[in-house]
N, C-alpha and C. Protein backbone atom coordinates (compact mmCIF):
# COMPACT_ATOMS: atom_id res chain seq x y z
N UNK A 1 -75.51 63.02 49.20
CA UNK A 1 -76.81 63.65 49.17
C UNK A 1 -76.63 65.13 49.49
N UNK A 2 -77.48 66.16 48.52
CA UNK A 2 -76.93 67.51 48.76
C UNK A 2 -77.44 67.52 50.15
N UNK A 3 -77.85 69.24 50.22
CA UNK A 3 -78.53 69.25 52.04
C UNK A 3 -80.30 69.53 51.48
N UNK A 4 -79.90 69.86 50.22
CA UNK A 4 -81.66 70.44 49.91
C UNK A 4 -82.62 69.25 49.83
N UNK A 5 -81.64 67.85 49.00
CA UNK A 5 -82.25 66.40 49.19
C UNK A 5 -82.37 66.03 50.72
N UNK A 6 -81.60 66.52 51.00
CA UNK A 6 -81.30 65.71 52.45
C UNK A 6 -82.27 66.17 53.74
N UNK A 7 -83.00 67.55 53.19
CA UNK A 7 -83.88 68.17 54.21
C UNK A 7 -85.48 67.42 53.17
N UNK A 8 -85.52 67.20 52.06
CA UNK A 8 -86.63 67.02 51.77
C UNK A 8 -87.06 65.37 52.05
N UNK A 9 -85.84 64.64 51.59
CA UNK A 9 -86.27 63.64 52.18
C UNK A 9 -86.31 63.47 54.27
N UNK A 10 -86.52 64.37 55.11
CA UNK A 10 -86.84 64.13 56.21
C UNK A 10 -88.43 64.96 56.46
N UNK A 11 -88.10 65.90 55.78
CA UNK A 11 -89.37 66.30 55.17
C UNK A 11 -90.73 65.66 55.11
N UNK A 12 -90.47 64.80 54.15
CA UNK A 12 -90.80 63.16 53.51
C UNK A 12 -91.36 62.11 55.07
N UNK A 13 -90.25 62.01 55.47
CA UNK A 13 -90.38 61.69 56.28
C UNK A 13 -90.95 61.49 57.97
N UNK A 14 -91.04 62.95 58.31
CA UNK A 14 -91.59 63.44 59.77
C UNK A 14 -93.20 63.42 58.80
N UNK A 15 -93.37 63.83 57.73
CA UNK A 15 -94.99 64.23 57.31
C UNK A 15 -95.43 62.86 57.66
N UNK A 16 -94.82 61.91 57.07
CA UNK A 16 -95.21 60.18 57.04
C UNK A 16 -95.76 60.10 58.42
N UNK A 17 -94.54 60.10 59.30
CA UNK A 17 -94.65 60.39 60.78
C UNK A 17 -95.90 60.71 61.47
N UNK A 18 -95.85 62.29 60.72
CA UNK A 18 -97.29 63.10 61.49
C UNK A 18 -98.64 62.21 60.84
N UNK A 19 -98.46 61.44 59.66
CA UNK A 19 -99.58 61.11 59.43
C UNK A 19 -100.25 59.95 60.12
N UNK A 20 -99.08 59.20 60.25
CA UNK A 20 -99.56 57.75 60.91
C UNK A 20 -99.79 58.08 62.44
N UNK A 21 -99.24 59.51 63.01
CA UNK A 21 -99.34 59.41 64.35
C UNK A 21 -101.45 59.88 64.60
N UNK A 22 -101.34 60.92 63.58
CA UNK A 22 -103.09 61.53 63.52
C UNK A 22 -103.72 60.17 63.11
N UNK A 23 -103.49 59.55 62.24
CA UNK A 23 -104.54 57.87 62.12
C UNK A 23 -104.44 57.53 62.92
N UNK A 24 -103.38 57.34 63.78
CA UNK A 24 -103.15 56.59 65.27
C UNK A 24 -104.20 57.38 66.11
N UNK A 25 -104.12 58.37 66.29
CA UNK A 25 -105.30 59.27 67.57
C UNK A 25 -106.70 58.97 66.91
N UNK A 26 -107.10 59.68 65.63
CA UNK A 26 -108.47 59.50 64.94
C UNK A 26 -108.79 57.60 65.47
N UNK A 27 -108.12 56.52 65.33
CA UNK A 27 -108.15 55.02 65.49
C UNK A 27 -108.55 55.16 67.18
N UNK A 28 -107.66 55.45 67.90
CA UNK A 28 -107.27 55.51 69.71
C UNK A 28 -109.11 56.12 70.21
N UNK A 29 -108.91 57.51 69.13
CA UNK A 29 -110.68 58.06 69.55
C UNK A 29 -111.66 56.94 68.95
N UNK A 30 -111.53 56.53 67.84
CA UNK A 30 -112.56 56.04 67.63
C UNK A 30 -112.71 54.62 68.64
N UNK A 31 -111.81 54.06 68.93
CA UNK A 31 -111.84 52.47 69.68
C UNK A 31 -112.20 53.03 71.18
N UNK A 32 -112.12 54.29 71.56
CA UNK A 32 -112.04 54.44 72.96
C UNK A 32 -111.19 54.22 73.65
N UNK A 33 -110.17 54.23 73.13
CA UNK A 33 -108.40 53.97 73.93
C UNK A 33 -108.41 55.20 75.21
N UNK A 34 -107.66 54.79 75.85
CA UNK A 34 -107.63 55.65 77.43
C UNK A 34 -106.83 57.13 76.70
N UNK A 35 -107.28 57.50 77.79
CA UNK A 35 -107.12 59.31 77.72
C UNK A 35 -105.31 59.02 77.59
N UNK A 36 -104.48 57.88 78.36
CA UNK A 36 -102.88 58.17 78.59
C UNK A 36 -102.55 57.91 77.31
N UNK A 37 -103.06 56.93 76.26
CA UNK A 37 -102.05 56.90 74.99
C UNK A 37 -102.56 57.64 74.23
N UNK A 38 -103.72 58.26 73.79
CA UNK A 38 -103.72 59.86 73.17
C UNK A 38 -102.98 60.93 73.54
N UNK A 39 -103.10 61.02 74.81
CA UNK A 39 -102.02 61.67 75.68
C UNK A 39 -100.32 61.93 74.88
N UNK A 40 -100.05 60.63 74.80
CA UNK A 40 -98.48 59.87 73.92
C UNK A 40 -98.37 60.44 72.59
N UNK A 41 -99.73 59.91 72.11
CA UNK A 41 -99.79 60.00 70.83
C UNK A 41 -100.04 62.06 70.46
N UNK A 42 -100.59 62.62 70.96
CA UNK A 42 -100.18 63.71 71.01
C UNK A 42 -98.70 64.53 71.30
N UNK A 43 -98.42 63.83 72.45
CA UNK A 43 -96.88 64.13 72.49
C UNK A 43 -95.60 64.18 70.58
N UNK A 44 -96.12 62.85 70.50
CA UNK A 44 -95.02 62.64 69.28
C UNK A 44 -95.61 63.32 68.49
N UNK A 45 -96.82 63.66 68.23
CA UNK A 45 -97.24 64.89 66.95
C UNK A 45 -96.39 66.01 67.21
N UNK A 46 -96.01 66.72 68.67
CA UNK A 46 -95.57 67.80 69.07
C UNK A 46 -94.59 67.77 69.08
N UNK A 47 -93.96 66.31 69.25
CA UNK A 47 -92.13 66.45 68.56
C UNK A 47 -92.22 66.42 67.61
N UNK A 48 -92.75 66.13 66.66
CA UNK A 48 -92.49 65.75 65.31
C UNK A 48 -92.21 67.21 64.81
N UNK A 49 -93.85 68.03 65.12
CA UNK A 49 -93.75 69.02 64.71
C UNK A 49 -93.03 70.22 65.13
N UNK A 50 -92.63 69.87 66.88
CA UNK A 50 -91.22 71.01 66.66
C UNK A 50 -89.99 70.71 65.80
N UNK A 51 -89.60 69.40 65.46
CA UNK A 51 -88.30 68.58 64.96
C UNK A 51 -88.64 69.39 63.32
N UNK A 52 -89.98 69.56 62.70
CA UNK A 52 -90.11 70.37 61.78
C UNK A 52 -90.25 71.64 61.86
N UNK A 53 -90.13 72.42 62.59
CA UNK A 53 -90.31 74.17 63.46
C UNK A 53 -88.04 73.74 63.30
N UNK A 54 -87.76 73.12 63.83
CA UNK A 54 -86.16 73.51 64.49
C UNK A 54 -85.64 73.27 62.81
N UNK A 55 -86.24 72.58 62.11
CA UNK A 55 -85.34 72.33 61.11
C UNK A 55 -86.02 73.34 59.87
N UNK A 56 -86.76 73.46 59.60
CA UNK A 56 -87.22 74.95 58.82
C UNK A 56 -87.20 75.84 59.00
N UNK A 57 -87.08 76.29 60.24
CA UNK A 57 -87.58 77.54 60.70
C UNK A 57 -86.10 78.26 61.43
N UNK A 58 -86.08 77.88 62.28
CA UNK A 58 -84.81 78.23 63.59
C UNK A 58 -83.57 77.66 63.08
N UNK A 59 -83.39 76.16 62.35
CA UNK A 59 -82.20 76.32 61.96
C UNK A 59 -81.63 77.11 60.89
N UNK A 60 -82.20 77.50 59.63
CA UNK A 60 -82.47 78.66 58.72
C UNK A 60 -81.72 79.74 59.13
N UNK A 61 -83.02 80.02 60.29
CA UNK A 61 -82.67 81.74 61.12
C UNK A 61 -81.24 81.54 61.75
N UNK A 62 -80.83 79.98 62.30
CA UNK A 62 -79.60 80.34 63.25
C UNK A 62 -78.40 80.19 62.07
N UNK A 63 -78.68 80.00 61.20
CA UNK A 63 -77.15 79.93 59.84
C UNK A 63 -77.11 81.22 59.46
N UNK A 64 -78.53 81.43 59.17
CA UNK A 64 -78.20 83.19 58.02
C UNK A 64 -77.44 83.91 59.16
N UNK A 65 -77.88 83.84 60.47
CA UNK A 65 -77.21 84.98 62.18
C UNK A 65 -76.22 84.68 61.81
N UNK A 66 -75.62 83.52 61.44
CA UNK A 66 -73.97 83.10 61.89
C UNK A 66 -73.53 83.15 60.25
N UNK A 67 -74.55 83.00 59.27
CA UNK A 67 -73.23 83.62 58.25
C UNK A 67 -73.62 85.00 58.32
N UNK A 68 -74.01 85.88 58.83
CA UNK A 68 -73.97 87.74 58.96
C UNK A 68 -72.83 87.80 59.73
N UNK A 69 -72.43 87.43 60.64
CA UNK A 69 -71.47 87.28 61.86
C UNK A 69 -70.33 86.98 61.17
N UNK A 70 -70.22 85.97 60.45
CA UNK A 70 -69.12 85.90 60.03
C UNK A 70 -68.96 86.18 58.65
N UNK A 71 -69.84 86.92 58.07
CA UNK A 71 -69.67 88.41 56.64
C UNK A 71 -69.06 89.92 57.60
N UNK A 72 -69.68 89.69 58.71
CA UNK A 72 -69.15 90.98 59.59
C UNK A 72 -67.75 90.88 59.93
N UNK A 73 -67.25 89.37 60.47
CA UNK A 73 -65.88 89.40 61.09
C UNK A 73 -64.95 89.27 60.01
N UNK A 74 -65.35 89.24 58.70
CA UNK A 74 -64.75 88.95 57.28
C UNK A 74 -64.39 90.48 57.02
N UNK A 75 -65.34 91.40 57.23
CA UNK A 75 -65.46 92.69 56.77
C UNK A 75 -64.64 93.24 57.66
N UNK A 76 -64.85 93.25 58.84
CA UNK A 76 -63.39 93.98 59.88
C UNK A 76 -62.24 93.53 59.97
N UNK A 77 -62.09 92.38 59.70
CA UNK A 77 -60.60 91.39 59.13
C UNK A 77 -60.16 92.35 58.03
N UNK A 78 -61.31 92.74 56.52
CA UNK A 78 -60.60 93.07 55.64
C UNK A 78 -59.92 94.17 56.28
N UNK A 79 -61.06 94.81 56.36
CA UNK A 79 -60.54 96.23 57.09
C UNK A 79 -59.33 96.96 57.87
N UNK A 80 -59.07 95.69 59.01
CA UNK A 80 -58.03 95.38 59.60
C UNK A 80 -56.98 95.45 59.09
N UNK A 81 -56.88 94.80 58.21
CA UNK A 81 -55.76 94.25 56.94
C UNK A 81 -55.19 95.31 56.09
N UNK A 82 -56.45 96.49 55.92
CA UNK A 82 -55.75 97.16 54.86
C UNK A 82 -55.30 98.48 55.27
N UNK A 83 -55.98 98.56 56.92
CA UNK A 83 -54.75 99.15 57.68
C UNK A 83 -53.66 98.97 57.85
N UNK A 84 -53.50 97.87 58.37
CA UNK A 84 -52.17 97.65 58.70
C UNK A 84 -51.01 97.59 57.34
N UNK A 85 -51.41 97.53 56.34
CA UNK A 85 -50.98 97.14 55.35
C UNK A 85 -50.69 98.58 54.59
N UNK A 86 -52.12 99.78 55.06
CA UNK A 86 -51.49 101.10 54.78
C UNK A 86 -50.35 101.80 55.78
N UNK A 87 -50.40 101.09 56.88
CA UNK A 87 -49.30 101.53 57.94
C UNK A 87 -48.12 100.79 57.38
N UNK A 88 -47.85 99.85 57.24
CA UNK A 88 -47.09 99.37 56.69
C UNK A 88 -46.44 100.11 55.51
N UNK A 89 -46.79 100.15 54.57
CA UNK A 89 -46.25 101.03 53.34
C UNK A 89 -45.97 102.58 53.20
N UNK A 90 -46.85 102.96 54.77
CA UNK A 90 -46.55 104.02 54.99
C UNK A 90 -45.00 104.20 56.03
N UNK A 91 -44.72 103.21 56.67
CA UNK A 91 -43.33 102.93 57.30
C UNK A 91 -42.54 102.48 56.45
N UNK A 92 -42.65 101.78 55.12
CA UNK A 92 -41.73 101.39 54.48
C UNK A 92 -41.09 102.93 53.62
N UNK A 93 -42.19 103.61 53.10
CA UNK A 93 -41.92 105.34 53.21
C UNK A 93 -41.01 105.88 53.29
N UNK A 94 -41.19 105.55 55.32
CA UNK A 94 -40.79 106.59 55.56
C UNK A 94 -39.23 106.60 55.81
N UNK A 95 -38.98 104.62 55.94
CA UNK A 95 -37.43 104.16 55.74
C UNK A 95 -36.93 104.29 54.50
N UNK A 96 -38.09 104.99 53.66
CA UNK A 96 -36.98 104.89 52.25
C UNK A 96 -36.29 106.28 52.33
N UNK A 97 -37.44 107.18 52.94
CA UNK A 97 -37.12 108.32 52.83
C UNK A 97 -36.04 108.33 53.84
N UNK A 98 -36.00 108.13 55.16
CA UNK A 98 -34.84 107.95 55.81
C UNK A 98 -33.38 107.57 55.74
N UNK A 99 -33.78 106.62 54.36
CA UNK A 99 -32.45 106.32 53.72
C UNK A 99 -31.87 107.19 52.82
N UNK A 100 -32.30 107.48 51.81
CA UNK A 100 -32.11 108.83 51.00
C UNK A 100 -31.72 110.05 51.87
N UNK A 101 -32.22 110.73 53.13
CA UNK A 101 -31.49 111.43 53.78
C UNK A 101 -29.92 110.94 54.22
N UNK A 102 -30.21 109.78 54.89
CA UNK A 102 -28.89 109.65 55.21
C UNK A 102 -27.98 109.38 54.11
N UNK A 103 -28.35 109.05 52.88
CA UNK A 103 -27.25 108.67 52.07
C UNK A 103 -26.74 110.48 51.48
N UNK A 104 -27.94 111.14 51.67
CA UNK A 104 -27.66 112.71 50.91
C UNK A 104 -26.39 113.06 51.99
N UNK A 105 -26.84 112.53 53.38
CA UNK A 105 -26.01 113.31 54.67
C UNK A 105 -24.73 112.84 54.28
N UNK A 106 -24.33 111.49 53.94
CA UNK A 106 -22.84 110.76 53.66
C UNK A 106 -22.07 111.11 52.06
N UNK A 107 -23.26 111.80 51.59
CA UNK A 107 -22.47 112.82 50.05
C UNK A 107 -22.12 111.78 49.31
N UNK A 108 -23.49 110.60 48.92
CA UNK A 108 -23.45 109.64 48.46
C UNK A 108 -23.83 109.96 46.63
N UNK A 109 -22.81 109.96 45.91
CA UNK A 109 -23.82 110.05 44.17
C UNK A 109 -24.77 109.40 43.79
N UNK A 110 -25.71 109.57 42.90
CA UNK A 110 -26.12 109.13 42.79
C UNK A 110 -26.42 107.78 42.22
N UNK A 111 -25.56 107.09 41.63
CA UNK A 111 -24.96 106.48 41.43
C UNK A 111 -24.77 105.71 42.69
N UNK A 112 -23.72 106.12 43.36
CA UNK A 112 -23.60 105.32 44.72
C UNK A 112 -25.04 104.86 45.59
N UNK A 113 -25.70 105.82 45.68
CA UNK A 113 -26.92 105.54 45.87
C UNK A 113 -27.60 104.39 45.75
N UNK A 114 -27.44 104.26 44.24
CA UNK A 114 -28.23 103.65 43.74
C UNK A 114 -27.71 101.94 43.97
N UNK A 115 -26.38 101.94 44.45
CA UNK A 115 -25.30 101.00 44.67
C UNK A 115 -25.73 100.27 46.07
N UNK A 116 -25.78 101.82 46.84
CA UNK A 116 -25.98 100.87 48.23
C UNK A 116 -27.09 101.03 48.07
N UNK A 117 -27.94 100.98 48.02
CA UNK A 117 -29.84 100.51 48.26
C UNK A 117 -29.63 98.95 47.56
N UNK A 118 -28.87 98.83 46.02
CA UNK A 118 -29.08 97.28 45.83
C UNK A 118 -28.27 96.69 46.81
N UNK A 119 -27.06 96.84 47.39
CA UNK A 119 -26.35 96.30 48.49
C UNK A 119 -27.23 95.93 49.76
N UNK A 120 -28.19 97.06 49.78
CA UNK A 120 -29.03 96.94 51.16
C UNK A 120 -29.92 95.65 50.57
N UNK A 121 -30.91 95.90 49.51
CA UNK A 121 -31.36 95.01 49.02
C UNK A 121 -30.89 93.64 49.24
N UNK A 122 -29.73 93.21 49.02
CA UNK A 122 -28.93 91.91 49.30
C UNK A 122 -28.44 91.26 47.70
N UNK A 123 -28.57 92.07 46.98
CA UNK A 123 -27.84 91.66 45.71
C UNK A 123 -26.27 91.59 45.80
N UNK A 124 -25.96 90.69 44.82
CA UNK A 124 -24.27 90.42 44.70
C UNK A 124 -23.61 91.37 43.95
N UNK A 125 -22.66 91.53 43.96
CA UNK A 125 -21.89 92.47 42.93
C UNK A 125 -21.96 92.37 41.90
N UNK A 126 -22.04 90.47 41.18
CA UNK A 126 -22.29 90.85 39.99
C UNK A 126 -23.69 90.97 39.66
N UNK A 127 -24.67 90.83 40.42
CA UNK A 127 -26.05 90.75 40.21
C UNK A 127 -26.47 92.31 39.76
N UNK A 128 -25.52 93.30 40.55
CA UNK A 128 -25.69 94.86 40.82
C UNK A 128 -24.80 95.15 39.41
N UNK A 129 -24.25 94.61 38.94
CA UNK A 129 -23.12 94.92 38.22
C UNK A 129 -23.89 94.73 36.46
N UNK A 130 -24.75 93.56 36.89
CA UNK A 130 -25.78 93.64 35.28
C UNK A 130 -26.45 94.60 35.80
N UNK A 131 -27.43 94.36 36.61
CA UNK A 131 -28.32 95.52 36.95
C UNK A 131 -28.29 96.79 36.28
N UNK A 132 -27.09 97.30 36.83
CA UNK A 132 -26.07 98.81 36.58
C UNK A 132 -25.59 98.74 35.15
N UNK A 133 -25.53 97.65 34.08
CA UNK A 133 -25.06 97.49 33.03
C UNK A 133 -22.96 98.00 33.49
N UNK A 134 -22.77 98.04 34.66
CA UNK A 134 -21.18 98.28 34.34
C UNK A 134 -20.31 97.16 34.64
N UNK A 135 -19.31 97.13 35.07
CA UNK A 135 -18.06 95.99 35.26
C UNK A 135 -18.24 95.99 36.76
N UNK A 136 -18.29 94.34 37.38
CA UNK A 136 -18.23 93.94 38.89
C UNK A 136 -16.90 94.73 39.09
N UNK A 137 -15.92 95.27 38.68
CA UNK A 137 -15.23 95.67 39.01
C UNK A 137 -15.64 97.37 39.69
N UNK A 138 -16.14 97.63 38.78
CA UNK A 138 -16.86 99.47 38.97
C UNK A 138 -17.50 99.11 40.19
N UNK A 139 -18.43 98.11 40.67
CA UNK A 139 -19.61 98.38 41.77
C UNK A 139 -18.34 98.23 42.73
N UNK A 140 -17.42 97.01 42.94
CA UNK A 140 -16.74 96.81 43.92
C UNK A 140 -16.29 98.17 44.37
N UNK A 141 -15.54 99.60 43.59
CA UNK A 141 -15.21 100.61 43.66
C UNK A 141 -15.72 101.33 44.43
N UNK A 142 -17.32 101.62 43.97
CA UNK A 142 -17.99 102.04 44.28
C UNK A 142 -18.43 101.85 45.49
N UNK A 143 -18.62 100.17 45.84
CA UNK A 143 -19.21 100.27 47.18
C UNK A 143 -18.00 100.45 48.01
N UNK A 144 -16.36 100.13 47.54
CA UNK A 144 -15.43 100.70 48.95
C UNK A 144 -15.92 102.29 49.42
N UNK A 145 -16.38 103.04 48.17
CA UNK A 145 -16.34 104.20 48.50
C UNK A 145 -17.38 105.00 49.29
N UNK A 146 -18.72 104.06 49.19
CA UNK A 146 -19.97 104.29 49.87
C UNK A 146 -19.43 103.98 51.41
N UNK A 147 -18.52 102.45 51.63
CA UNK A 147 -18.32 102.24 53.07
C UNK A 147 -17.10 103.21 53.90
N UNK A 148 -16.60 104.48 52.67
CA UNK A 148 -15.84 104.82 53.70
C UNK A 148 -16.41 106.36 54.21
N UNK A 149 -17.09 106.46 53.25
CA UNK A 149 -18.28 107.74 53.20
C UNK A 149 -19.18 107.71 53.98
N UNK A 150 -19.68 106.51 54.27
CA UNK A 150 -20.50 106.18 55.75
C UNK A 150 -19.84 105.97 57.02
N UNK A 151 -18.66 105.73 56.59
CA UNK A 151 -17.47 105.31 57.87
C UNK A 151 -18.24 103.87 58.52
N UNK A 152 -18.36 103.13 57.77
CA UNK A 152 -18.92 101.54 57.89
C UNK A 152 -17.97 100.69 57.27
N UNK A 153 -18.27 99.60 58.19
CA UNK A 153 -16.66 98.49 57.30
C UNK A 153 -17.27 97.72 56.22
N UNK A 154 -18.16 97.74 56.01
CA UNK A 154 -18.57 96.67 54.98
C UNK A 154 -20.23 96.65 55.08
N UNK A 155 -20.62 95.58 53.71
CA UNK A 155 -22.14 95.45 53.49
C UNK A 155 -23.05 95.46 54.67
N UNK A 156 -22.77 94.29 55.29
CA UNK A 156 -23.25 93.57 57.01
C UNK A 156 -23.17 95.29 57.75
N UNK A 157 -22.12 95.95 57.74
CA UNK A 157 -22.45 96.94 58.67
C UNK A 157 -23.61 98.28 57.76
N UNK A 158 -23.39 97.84 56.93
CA UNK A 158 -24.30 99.28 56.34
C UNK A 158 -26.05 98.48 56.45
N UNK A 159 -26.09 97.14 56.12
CA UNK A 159 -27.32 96.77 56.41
C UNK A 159 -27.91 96.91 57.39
N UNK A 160 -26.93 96.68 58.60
CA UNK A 160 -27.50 96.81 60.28
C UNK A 160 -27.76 98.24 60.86
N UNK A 161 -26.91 98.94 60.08
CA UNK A 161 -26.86 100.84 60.26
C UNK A 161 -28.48 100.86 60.10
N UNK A 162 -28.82 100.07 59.08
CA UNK A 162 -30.50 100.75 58.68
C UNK A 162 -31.32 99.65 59.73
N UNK A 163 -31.09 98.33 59.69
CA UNK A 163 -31.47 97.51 60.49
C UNK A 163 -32.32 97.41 61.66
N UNK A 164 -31.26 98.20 62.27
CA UNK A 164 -30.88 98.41 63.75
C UNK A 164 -32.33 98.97 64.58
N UNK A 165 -33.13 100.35 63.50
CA UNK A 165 -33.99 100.77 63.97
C UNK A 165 -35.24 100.53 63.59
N UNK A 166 -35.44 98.78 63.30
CA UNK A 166 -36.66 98.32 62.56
C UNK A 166 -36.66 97.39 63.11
N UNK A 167 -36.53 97.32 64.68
CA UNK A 167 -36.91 96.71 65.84
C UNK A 167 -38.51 97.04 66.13
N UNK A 168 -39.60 96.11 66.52
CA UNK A 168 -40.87 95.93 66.66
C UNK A 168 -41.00 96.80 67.59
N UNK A 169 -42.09 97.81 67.62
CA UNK A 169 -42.31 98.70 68.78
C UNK A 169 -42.86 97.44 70.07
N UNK A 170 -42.59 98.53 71.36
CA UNK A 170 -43.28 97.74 72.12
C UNK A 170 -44.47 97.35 72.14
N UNK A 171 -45.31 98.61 71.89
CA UNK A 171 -46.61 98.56 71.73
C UNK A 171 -47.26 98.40 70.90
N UNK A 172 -48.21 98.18 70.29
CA UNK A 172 -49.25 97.90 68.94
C UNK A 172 -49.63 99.46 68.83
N UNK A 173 -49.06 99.74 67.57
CA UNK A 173 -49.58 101.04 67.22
C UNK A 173 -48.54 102.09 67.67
N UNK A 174 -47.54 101.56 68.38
CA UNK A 174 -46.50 102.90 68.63
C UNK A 174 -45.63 102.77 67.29
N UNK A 175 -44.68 103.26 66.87
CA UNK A 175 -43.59 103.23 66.00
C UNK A 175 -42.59 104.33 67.06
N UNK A 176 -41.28 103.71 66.30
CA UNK A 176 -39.83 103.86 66.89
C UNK A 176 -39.69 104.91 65.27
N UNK A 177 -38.87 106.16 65.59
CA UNK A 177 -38.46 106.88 64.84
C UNK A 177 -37.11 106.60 64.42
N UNK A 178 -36.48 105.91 63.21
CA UNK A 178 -34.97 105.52 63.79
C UNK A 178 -33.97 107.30 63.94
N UNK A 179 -32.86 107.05 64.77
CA UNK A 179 -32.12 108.32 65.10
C UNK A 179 -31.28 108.43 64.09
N UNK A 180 -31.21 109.59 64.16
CA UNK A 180 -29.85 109.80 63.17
C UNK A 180 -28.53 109.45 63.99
N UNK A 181 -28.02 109.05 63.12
CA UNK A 181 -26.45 108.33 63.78
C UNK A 181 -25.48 109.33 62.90
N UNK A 182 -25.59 110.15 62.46
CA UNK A 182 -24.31 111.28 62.61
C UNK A 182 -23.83 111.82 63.76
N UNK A 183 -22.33 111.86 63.87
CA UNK A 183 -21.74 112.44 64.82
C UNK A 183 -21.95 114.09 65.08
């Protein structure tokens, strides 16, 4: 049953309610029934009819409050999100740019360059080697020559060289500048 059936048939229902309870009082007055079960019988008109006040009225008002509330906490979530997400890309930036210095500082070609970033990446030699359209033999060359130009022993150490300074700040919202590691 949707909820729109599901409110009309109670609808349906409390009216039934209110009706038999008013024949009940109009009957109670007319027979001369004591003042206590009009009394009653007034009561349940007044639940009935708040039970129809809470369910038309106030429950209505208390959904639309709580879906605004949560269109609002949707909206600062996005918001949230596309900060962090411009901070983010703005740190990924600024490690690219950080890398490109240091590879300019180690008198890396371009070429080589282009060697160790897929190395950093985590590609294989021969993966770098289609990539590059040349012979797994050429990249292997190449990258001895990037690791001795960095004065690093291998892939693992040139990854951690960059690694190293993309440790989580302490704080929310600080960032760590990584150092230059030239001697």
């Amino acid at each position: 049953m949707t909820r729109s059936t599901e409110r009309f048939a109670i609808l349906i229902i409390i009216c039934f309610l209110l009706f038999s309870a008013a024949m009940d009082i109009a009957d109670d007055l007319k027979n001369g029934d004591t003042f206590g079960l009009i009394i009653l019988d007034l009561i349940a008109v007044t639940a009935l009819i708040s039970l129809l006040a809470y369910i038309y009225v106030l429950q209505p008002l208390k959904t639309r409050s709580e879906n605004r509330q949560l269109i609002r906490q949707t909206n600062t979530q996005s918001d949230d999100l596309e900060r962090l997400s411009l901070l983010a890309r703005k740190q990924l930036e600024g490690l690219g740019q950080y890398i490109k210095v240091q590879f300019d500082n180690w008198g890396l070609t371009s070429a080589e360059q282009d060697v160790a970033l897929l190395l950093l990446k985590g590609f294989s030699m021969r993966e770098i080697s289609q990539i590059r359209d040349v012979s797994e033999r050429t990249i292997r060359q190449q990258a001895t020559v990037i690791y001795g130009k960095s004065e690093l022993s291998g892939r693992a150490a040139l990854s951690a060289y960059f690694l190293e300074d993309l440790l989580l700040p302490t704080n929310v919202g600080e960032t760590r500048i990584p150092q230059n590691k030239d001697n």
